[in-house]
N, C-alpha and C. Protein backbone atom coordinates (compact mmCIF):
# COMPACT_ATOMS: atom_id res chain seq x y z
N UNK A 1 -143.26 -229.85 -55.48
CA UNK A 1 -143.32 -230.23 -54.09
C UNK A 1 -143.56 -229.00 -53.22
N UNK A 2 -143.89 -229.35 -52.07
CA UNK A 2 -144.65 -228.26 -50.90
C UNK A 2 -142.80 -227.84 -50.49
N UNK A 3 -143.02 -226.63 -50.19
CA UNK A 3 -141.60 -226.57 -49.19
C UNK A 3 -142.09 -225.55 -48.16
N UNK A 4 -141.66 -226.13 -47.17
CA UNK A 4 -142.48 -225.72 -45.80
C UNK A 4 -140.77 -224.81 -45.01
N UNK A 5 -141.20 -223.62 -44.47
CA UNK A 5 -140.06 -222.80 -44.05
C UNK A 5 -139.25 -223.38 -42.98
N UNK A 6 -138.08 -223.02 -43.56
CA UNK A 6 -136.90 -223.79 -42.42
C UNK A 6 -136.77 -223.00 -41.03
N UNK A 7 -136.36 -223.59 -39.98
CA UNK A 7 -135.64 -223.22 -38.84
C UNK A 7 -137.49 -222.55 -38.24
N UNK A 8 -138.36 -223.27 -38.26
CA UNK A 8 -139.42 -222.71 -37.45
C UNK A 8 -139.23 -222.96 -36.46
N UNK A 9 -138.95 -223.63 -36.01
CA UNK A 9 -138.73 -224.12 -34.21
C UNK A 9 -137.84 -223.23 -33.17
N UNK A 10 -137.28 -222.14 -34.16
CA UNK A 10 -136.02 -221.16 -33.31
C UNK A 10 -137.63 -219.68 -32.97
N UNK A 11 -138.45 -219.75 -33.55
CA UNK A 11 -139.32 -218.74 -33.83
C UNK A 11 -140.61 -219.03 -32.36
N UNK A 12 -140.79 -218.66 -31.60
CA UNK A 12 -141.23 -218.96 -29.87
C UNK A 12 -141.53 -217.44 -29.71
N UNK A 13 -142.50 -217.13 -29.44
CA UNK A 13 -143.08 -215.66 -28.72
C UNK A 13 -143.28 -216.00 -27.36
N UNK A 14 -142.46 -215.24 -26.13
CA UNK A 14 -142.57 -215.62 -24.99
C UNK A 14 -143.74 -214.60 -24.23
N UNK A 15 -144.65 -215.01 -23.64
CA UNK A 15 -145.72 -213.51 -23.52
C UNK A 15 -145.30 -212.84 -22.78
N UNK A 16 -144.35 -213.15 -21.56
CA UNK A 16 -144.05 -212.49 -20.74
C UNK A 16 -143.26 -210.95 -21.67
N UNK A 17 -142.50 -211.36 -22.72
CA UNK A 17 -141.69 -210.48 -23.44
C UNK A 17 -143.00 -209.33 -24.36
N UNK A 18 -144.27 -210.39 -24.56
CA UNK A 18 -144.64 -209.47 -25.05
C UNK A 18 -145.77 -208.38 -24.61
N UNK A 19 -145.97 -208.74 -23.62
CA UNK A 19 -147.02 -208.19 -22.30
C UNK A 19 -145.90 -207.07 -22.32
N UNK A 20 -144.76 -207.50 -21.92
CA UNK A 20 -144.06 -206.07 -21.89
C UNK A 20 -144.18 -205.08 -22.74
N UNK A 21 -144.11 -205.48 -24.19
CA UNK A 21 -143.52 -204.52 -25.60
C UNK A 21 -144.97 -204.04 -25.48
N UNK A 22 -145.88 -204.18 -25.32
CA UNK A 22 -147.25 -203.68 -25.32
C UNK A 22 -147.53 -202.55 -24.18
N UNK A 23 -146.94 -203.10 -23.31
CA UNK A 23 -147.20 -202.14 -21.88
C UNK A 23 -146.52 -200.90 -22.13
N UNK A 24 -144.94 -201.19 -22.81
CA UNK A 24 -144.41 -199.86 -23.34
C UNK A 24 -144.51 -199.51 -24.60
N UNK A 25 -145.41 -199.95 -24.98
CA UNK A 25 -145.15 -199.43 -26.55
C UNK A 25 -146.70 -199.09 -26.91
N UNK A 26 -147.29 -199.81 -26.53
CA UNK A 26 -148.77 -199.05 -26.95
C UNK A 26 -149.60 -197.82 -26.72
N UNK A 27 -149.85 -196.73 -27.83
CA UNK A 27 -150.42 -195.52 -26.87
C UNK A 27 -151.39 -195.42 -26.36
N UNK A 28 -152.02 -196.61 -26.59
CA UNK A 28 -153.51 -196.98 -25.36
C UNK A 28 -153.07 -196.11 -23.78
N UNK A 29 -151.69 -197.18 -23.45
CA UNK A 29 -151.84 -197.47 -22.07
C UNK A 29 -151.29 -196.45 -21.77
N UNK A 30 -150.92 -194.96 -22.56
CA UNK A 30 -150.70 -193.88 -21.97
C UNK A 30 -151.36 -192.85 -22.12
N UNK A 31 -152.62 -193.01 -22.95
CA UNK A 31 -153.98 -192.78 -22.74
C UNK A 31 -154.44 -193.12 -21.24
N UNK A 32 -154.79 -194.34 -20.98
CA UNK A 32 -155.41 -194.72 -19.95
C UNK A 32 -154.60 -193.73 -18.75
N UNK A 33 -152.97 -193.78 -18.78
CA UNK A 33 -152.72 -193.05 -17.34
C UNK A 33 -152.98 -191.73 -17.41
N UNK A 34 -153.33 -191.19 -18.65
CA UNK A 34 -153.58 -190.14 -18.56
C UNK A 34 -154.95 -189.39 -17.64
N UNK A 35 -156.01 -190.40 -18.47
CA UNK A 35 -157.45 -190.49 -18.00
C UNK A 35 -157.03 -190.48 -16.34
N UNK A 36 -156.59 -191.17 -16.09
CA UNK A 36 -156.38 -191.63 -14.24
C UNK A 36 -155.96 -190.35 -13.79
N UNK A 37 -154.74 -189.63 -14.17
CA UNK A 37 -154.55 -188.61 -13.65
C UNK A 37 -155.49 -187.20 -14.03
N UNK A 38 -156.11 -187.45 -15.05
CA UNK A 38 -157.28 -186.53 -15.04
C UNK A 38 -158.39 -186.24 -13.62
N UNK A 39 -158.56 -187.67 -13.42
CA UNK A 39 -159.82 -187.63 -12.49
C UNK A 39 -159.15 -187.53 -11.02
N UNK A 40 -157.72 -187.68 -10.84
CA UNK A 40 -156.91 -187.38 -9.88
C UNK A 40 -157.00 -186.11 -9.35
N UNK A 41 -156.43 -185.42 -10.38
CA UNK A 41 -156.83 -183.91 -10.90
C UNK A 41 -157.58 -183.08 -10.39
N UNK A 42 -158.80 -183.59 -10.56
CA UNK A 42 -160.27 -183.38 -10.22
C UNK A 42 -160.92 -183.73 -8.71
N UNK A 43 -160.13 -184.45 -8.44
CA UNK A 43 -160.67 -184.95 -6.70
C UNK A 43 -159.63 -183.69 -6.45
N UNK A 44 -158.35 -183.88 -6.48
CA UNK A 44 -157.76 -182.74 -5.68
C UNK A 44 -158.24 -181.68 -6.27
N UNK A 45 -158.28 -180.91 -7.14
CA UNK A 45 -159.16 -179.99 -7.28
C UNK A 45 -160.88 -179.60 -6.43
N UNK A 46 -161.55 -180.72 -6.29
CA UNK A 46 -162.47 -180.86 -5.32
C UNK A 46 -162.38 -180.62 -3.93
N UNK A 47 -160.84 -181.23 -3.47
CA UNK A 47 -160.65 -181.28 -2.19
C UNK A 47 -160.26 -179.81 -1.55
N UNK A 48 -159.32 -178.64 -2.61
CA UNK A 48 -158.67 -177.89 -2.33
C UNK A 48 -159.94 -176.90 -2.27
N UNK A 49 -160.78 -176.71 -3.29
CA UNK A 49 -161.79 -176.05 -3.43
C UNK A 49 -163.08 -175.74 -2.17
N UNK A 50 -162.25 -175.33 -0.76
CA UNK A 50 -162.83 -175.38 0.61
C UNK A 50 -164.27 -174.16 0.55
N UNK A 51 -163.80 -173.06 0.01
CA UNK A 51 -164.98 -172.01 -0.62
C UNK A 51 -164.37 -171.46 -1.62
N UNK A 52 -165.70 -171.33 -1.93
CA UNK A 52 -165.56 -170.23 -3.46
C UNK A 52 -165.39 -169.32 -2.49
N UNK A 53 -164.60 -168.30 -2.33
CA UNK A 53 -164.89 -167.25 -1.99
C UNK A 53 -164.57 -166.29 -3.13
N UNK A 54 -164.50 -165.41 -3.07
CA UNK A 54 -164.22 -164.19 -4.24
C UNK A 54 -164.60 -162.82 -4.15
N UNK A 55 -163.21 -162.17 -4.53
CA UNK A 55 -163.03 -160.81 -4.44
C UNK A 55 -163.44 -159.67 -5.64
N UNK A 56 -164.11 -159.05 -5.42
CA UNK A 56 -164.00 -158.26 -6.21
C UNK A 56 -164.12 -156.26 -6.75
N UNK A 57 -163.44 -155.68 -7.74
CA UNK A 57 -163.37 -154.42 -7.12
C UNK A 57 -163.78 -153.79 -8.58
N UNK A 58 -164.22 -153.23 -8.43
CA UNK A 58 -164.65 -151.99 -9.75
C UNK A 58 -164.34 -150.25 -9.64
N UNK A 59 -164.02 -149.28 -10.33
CA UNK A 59 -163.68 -147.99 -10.69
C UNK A 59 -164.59 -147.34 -11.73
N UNK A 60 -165.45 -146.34 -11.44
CA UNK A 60 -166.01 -146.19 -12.45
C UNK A 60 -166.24 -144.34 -12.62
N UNK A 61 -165.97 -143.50 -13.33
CA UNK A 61 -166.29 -142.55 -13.62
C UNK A 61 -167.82 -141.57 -14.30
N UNK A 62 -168.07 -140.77 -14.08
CA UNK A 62 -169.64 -140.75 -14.31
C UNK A 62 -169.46 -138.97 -15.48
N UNK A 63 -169.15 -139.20 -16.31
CA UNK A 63 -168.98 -137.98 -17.68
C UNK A 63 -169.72 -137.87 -18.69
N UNK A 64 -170.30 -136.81 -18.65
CA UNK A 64 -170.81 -136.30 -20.43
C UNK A 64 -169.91 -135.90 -21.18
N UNK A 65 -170.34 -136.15 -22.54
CA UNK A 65 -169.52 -134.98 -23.66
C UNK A 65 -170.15 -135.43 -24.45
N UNK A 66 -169.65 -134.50 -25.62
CA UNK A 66 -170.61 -134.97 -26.90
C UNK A 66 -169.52 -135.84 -27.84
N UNK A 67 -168.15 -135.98 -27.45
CA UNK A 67 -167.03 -136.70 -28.10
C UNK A 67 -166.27 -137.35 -27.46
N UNK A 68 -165.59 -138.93 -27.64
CA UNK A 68 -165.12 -139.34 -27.07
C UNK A 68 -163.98 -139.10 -25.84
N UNK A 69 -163.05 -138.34 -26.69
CA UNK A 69 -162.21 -137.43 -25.57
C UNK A 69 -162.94 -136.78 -24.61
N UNK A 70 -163.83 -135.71 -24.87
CA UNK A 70 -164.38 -135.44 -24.16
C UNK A 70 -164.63 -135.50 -22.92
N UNK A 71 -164.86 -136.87 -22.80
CA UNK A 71 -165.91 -137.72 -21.83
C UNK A 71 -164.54 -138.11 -20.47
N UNK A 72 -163.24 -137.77 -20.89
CA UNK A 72 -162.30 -138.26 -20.26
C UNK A 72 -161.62 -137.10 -20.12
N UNK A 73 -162.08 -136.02 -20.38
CA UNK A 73 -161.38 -134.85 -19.96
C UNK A 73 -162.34 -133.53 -18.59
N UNK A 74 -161.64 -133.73 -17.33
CA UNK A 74 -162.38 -133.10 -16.58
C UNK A 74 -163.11 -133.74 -15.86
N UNK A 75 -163.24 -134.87 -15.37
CA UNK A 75 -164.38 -135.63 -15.07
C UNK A 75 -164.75 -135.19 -13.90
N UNK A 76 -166.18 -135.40 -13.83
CA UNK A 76 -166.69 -134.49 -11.94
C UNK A 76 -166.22 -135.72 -11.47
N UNK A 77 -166.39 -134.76 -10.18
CA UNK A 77 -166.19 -135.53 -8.83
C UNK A 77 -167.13 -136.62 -8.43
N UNK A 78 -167.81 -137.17 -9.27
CA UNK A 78 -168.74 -138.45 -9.48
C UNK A 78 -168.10 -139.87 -9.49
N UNK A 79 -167.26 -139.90 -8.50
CA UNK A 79 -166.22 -141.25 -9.09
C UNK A 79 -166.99 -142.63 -8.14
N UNK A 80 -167.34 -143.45 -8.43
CA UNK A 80 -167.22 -144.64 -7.95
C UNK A 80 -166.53 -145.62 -8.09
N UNK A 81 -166.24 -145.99 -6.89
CA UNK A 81 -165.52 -147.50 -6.58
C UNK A 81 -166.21 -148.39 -5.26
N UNK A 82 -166.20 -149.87 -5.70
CA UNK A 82 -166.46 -150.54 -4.93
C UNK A 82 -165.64 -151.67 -4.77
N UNK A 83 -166.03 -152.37 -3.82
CA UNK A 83 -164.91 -153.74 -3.42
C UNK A 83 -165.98 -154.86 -2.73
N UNK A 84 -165.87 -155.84 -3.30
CA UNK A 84 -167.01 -156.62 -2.76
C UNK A 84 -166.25 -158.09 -1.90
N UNK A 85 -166.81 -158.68 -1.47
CA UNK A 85 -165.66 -160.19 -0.61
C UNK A 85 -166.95 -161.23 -0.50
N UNK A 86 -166.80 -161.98 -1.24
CA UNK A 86 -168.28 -163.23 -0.97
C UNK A 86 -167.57 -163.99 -0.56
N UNK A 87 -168.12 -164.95 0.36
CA UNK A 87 -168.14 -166.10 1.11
C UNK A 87 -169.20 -166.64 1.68
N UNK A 88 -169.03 -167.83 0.65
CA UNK A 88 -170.15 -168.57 0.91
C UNK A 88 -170.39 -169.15 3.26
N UNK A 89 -171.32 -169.19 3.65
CA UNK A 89 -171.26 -169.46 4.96
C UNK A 89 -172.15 -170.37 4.96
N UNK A 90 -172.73 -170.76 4.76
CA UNK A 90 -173.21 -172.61 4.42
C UNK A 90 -173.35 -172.74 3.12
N UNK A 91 -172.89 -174.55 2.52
CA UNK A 91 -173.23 -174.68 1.32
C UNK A 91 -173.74 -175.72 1.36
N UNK A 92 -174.72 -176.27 1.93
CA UNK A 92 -175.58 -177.48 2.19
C UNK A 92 -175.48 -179.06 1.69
N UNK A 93 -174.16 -179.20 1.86
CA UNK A 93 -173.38 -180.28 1.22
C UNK A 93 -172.85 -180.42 -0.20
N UNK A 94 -172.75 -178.86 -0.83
CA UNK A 94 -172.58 -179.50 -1.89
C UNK A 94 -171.26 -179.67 -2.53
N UNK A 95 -170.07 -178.88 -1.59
CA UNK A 95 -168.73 -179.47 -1.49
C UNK A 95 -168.36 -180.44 -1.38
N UNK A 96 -168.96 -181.12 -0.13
CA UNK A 96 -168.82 -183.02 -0.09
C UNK A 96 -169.35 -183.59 -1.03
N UNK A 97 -170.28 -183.43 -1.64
CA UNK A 97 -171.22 -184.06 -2.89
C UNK A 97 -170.33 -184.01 -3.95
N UNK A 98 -169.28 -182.72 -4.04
CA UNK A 98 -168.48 -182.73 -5.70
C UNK A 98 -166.98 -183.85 -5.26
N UNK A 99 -166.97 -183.24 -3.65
CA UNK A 99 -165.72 -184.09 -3.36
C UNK A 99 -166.05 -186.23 -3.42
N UNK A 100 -166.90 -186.60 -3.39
CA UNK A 100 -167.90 -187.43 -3.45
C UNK A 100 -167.98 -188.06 -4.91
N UNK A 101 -168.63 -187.25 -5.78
CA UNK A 101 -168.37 -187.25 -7.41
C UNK A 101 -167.01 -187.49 -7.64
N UNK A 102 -166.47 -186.60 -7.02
CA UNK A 102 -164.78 -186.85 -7.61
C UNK A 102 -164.37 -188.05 -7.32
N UNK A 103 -164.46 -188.58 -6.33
CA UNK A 103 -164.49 -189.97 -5.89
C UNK A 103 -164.73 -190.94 -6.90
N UNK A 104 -165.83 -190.63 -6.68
CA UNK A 104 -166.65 -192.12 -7.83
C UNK A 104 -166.28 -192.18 -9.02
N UNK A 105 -165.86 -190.67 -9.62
CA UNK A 105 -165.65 -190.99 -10.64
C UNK A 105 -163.92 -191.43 -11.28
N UNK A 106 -163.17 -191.27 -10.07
CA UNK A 106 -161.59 -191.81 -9.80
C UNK A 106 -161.82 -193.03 -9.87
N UNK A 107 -162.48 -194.04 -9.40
CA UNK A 107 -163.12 -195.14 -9.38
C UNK A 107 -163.43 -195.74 -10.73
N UNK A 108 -164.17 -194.89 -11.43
CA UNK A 108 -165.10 -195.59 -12.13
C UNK A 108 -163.67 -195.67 -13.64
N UNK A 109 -162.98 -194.62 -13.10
CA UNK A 109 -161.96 -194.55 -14.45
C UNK A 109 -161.04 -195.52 -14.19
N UNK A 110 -160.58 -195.73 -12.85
CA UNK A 110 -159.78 -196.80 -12.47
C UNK A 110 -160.33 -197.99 -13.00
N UNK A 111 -161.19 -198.36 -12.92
CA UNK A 111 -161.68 -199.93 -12.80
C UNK A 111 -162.19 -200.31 -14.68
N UNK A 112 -162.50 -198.83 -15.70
CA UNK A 112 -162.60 -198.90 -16.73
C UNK A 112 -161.05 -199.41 -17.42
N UNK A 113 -160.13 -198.68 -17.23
CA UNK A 113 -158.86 -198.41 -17.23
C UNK A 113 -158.75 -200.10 -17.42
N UNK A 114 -158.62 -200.14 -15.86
CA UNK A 114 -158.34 -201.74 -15.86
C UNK A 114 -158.93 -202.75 -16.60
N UNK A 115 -160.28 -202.59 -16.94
CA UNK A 115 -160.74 -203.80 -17.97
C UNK A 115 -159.57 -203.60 -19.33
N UNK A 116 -160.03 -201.92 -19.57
CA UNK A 116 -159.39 -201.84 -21.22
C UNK A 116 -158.21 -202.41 -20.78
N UNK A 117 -157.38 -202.54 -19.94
CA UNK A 117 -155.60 -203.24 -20.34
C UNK A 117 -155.86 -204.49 -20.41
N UNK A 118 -156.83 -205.23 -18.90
CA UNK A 118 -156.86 -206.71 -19.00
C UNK A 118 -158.13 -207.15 -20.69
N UNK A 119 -158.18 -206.57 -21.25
CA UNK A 119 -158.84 -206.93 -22.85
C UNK A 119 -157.97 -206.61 -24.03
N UNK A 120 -157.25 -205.79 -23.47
CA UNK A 120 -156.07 -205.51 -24.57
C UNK A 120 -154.85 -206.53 -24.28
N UNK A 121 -154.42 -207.04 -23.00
CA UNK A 121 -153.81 -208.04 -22.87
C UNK A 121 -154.24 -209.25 -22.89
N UNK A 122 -155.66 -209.56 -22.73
CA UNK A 122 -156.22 -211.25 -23.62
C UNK A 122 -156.13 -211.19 -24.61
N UNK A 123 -155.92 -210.41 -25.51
CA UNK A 123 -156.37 -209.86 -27.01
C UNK A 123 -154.98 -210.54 -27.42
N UNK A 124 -153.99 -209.94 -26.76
CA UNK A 124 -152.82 -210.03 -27.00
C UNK A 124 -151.57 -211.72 -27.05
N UNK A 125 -152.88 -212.06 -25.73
CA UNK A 125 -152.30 -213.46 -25.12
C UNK A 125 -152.72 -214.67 -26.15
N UNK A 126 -154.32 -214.23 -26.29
CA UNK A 126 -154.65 -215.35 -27.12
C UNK A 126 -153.29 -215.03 -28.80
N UNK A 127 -153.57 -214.04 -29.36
CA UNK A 127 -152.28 -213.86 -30.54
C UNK A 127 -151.33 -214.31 -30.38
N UNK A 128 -150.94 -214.33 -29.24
CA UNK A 128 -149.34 -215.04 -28.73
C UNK A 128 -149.92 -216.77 -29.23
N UNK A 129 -150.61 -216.92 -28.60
CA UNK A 129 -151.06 -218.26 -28.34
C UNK A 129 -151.16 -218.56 -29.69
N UNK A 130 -151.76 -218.39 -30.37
CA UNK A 130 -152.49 -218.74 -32.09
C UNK A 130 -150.80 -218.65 -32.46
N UNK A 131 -150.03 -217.43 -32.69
CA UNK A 131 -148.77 -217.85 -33.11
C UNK A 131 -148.42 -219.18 -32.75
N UNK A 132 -147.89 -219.40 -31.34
CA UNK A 132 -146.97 -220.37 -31.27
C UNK A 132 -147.65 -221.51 -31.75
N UNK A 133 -148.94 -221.86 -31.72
CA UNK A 133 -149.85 -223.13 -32.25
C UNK A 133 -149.48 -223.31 -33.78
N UNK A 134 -149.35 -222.22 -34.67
CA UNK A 134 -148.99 -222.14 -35.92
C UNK A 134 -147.69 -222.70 -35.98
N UNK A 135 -146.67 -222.72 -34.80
CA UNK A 135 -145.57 -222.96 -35.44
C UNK A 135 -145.52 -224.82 -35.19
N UNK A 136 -146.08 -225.31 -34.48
CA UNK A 136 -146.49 -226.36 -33.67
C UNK A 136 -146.96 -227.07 -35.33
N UNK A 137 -147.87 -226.69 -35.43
CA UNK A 137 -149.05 -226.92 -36.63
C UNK A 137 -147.69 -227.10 -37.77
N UNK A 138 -146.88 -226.01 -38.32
CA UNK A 138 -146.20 -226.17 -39.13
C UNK A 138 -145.03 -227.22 -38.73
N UNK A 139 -144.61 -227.70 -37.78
CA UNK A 139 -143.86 -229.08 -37.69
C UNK A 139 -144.06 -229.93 -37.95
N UNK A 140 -146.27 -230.18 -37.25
CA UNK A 140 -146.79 -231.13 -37.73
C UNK A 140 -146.88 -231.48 -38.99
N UNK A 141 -146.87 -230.40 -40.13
CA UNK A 141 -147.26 -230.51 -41.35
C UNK A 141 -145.83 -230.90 -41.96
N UNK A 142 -144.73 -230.48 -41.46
CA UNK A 142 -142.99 -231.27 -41.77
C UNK A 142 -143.07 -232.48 -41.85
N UNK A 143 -143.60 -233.32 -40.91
CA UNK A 143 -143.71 -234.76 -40.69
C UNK A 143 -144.74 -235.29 -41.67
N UNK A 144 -145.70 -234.38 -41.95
CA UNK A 144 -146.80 -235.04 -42.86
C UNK A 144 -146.12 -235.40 -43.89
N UNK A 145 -145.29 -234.02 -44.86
CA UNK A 145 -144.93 -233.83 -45.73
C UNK A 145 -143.91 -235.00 -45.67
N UNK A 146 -142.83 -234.77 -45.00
CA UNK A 146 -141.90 -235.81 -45.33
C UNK A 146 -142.66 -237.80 -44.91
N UNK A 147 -143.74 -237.76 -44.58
CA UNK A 147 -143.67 -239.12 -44.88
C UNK A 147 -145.16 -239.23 -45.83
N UNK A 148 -145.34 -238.51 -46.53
CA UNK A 148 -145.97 -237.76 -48.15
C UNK A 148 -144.80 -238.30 -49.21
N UNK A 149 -143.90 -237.66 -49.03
CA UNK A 149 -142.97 -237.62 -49.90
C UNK A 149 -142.10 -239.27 -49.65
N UNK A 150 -141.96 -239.55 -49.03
CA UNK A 150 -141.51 -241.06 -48.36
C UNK A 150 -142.82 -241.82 -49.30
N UNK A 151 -143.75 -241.74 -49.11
CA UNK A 151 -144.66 -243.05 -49.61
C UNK A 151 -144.89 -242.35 -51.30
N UNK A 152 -144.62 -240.92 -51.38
CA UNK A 152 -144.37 -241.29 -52.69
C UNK A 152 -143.06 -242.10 -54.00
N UNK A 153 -142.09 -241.37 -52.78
CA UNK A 153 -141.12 -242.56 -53.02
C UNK A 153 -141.19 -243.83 -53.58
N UNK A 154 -141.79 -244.52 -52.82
CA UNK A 154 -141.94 -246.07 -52.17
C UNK A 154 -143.16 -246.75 -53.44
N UNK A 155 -144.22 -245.62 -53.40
CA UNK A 155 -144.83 -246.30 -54.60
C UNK A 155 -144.39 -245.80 -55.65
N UNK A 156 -143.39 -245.13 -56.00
CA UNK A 156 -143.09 -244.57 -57.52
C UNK A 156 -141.88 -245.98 -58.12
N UNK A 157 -141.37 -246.23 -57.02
CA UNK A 157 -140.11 -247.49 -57.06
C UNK A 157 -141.37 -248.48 -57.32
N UNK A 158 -142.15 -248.99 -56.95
CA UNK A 158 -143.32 -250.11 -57.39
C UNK A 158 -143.93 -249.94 -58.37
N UNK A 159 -143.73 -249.02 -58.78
CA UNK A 159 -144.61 -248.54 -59.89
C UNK A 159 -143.49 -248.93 -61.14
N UNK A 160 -142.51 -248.53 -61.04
CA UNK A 160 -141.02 -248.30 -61.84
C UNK A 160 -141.05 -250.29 -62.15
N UNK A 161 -141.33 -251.12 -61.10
CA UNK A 161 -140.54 -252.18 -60.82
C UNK A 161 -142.33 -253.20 -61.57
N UNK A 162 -143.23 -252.10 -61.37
CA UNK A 162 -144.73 -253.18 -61.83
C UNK A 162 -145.35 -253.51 -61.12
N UNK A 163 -145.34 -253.46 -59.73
CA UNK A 163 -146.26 -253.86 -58.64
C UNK A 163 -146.89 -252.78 -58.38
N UNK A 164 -147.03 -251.88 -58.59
CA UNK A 164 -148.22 -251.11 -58.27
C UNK A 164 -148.53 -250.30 -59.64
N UNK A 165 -149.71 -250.01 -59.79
CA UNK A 165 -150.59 -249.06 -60.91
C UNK A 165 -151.01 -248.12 -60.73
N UNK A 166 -151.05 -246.68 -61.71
CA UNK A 166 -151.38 -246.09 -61.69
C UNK A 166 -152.23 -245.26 -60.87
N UNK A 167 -153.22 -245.60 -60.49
CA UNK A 167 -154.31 -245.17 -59.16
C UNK A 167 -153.63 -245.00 -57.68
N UNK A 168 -152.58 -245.75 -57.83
CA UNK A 168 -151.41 -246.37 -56.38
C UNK A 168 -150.91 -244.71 -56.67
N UNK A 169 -149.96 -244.54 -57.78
CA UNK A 169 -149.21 -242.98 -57.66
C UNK A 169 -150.14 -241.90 -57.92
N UNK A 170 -151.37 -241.75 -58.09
CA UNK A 170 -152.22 -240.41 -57.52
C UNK A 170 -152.77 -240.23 -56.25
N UNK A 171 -152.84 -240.72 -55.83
CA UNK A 171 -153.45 -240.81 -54.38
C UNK A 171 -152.20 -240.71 -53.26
């Protein structure tokens, strides 16, 4: 005989419970916040980035010798140093253009972000769903079984008693 598992009906996946265990438990979705704060990142980085400006200073000594020491012992009065200060004084939009980029692309990660969870949570919903149908399905198949087993009963006693034949108890 079939024996079909007991106490299925205590066994219920609630999605709400499992939308949760997914939200905290999967390392997708801390991937994804990561990505988000990447491109976060990057706009403020864009935004703060008002000029390149940049400093810069060099020291340089001007020596012969024919040996390394040499060359560092005595040095003339040949010394240079300089100090330089750039700043950019127009940059023909192309600060707004990165601040702009940064934008779009905060956007574009946001709204990716969001599909991947809402596809990882249909993914998830329909599984929920197919479970609980299985357990549904396996009740139905309780009732099959037990009135399976009922009409085998019923013709095995007819069979026992002569009113029914052979062909009656295979089927």
């Amino acid at each position: 005989l079939l024996d079909l598992p007991e106490n299925a009906d205590n066994i219920l996946v609630p999605i709400d419970n499992a939308l949760r265990y997914i939200q905290n438990n999967n390392p997708d979705y801390l991937g994804y916040q990561q990505e988000i704060l990447e491109a976060e990142r990057e706009l403020d980085k864009s935004r703060k980035s008002v000029f390149d400006a940049s400093i810069s200073a060099s020291v340089g000594f001007n020596q012969v010798a024919d040996n390394f020491g040499g060359a560092y012992s005595n040095p003339l009065r040949q010394d240079i140093v300089s100090i330089g200060l750039t700043v950019p004084v127009l940059d023909w939009g192309v600060r707004k253009g990165r601040i702009n980029m940064a934008k779009s692309n905060l956007a574009v990660r946001k709204l990716s972000v969001q599909q991947k969870k809402q596809n990882i949570e249909q993914e998830l919903i329909s599984a929920v769903d197919n479970f609980n149908n299985q357990r549904r399905l396996l009740g139905s198949a309780q009732e099959v079984l037990t009135l399976a087993n009922d009409s085998y009963r019923i013709n095995r006693k007819r069979f026992i008693v002569g009113k029914a034949d052979m062909s009656t108890l295979s089927f």
